[in-house]
C-alpha atoms as a PDB file:
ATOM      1  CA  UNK A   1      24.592  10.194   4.440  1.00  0.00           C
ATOM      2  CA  UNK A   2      23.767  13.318   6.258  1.00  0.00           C
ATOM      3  CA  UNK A   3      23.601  15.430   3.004  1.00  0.00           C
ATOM      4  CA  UNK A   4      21.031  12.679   1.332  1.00  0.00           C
ATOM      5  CA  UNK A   5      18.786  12.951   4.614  1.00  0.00           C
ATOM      6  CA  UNK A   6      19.354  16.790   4.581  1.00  0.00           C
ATOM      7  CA  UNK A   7      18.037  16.648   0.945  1.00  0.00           C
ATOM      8  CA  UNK A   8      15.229  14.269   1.596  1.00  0.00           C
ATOM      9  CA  UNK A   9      14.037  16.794   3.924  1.00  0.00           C
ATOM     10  CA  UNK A  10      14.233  19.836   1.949  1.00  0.00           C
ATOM     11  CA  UNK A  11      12.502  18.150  -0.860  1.00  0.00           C
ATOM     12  CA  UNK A  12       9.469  16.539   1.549  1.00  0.00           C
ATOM     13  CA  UNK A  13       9.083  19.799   3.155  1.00  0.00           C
ATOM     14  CA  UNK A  14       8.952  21.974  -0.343  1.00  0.00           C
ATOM     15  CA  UNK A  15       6.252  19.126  -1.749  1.00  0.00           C
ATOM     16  CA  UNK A  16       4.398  19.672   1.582  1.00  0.00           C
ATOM     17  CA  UNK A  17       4.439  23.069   1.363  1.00  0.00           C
ATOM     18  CA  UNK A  18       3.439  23.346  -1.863  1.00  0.00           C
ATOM     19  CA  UNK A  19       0.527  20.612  -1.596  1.00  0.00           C
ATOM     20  CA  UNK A  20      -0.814  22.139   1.103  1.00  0.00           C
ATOM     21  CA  UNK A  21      -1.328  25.930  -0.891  1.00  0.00           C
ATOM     22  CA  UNK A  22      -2.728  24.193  -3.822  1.00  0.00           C
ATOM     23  CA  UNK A  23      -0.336  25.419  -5.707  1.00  0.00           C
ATOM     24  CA  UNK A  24      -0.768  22.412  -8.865  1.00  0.00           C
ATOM     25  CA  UNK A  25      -1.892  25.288 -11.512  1.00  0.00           C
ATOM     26  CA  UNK A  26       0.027  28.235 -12.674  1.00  0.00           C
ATOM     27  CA  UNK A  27      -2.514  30.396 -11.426  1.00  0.00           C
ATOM     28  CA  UNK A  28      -2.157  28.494  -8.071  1.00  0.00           C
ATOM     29  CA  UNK A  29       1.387  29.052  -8.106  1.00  0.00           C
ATOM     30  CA  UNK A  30       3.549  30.616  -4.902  1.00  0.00           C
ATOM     31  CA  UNK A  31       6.948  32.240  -3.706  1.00  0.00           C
ATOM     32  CA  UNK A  32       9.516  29.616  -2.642  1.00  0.00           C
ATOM     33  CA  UNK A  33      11.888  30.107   0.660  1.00  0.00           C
ATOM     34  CA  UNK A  34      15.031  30.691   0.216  1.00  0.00           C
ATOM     35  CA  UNK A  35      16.609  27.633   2.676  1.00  0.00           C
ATOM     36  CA  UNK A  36      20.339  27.916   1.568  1.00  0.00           C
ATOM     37  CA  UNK A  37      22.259  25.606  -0.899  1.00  0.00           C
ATOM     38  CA  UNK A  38      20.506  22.343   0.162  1.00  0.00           C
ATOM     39  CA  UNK A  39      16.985  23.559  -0.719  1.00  0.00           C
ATOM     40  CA  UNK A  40      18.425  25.561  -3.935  1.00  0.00           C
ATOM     41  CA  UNK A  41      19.707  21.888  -4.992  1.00  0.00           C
ATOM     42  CA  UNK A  42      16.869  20.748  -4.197  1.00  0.00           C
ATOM     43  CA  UNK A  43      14.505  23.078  -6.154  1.00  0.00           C
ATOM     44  CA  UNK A  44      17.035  22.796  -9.141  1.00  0.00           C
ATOM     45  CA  UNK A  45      16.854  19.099  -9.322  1.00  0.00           C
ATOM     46  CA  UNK A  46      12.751  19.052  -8.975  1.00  0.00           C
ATOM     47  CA  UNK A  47      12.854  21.676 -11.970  1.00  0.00           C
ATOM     48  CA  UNK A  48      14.793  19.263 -13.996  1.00  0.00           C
ATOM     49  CA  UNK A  49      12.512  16.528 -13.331  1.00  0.00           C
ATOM     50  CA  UNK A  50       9.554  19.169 -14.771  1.00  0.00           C
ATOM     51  CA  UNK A  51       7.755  18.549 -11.116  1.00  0.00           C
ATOM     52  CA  UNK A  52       8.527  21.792 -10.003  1.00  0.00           C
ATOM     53  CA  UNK A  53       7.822  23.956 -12.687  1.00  0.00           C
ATOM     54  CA  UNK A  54       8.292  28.221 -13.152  1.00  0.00           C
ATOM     55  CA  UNK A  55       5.183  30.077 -13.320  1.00  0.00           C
ATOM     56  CA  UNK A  56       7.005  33.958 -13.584  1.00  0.00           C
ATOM     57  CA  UNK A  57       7.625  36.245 -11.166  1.00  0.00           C
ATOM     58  CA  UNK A  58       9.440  33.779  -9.037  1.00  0.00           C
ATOM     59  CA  UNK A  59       6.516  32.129  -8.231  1.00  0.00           C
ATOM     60  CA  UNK A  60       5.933  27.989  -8.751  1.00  0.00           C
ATOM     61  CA  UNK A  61       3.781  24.853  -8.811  1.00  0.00           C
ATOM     62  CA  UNK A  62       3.559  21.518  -8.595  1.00  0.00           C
ATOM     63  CA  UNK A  63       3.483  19.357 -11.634  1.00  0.00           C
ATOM     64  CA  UNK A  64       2.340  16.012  -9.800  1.00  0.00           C
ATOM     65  CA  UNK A  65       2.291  13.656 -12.661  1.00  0.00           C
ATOM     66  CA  UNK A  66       6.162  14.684 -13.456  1.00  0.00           C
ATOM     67  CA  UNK A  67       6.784  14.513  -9.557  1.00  0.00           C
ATOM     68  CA  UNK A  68       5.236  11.015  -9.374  1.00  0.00           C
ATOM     69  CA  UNK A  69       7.803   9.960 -12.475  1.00  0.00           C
ATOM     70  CA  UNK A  70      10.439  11.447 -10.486  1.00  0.00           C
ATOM     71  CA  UNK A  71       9.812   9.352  -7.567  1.00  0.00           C
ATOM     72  CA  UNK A  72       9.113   6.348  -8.952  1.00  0.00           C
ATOM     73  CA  UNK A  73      12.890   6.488 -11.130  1.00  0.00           C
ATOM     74  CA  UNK A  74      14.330   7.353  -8.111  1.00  0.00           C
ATOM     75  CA  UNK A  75      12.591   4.030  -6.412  1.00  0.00           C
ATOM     76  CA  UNK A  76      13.638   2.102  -9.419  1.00  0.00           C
ATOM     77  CA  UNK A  77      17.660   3.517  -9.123  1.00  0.00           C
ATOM     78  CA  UNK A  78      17.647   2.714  -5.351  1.00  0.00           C
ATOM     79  CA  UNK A  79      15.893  -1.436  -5.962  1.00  0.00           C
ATOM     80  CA  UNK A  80      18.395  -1.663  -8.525  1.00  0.00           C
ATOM     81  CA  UNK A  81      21.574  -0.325  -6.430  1.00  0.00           C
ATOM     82  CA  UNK A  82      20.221  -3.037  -3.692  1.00  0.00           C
ATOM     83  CA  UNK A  83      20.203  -5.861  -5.958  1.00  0.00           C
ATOM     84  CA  UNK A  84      23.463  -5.389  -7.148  1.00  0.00           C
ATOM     85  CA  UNK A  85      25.047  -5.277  -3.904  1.00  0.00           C
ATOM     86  CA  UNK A  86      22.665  -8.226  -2.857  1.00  0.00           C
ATOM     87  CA  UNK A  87      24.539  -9.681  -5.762  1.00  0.00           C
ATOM     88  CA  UNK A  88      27.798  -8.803  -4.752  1.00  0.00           C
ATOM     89  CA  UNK A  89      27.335 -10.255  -1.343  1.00  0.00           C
ATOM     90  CA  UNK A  90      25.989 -13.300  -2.519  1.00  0.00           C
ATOM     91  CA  UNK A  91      29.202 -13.751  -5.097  1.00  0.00           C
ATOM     92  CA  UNK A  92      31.620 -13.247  -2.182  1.00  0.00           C
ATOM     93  CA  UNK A  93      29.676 -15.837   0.397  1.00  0.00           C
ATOM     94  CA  UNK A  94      29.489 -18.735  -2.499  1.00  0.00           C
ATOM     95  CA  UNK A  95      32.775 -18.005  -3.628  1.00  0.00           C
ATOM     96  CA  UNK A  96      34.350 -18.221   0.106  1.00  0.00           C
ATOM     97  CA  UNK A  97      35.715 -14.443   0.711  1.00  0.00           C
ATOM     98  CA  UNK A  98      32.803 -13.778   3.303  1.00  0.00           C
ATOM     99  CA  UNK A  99      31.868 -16.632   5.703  1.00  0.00           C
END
């Protein structure tokens, strides 16, 4: 639980940061911190998701269209994980296990 907040974090922080420089073009683009192996996951799992995307020289920007995708799987994963264990629940009340 800790790691998923420590993640949430790193990743609100690197949008913020790089909303806030404008950096949505490749000429816009800027350096990243280095924030250990949290924000390196982080950073790794936003370039997979083509939101944060290379621009050279270690320098990068915000693809917001492809981070707005990202986020909105990511809502989908987590409504569908809840309704499953809603599910669950729901099975084990009716069928007596949980009263």
């Amino acid at each position: 639980m800790m790691l998923a907040l420590r993640t949430r974090r790193a990743e609100r922080r690197t949008i913020a940061r790089l909303t806030e420089a404008g950096a949505n073009t490749a000429e816009r683009a800027i350096l990243l911190e280095e924030g250990g192996k949290v924000s390196a996951f982080v950073y790794k799992r936003l370039g997979r998701a083509g939101a944060l995307v290379p621009a050279g020289n270690d320098r990068y920007y915000l693809n917001q269209a492809a981070y707005d995708a990202f986020r909105g799987r990511r809502r989908t994963r987590g409504l569908i994980v809840l309704a499953a264990l809603l599910g669950i629940i729901a099975v084990l009340y009716f069928s007596g296990v949980i009263t």
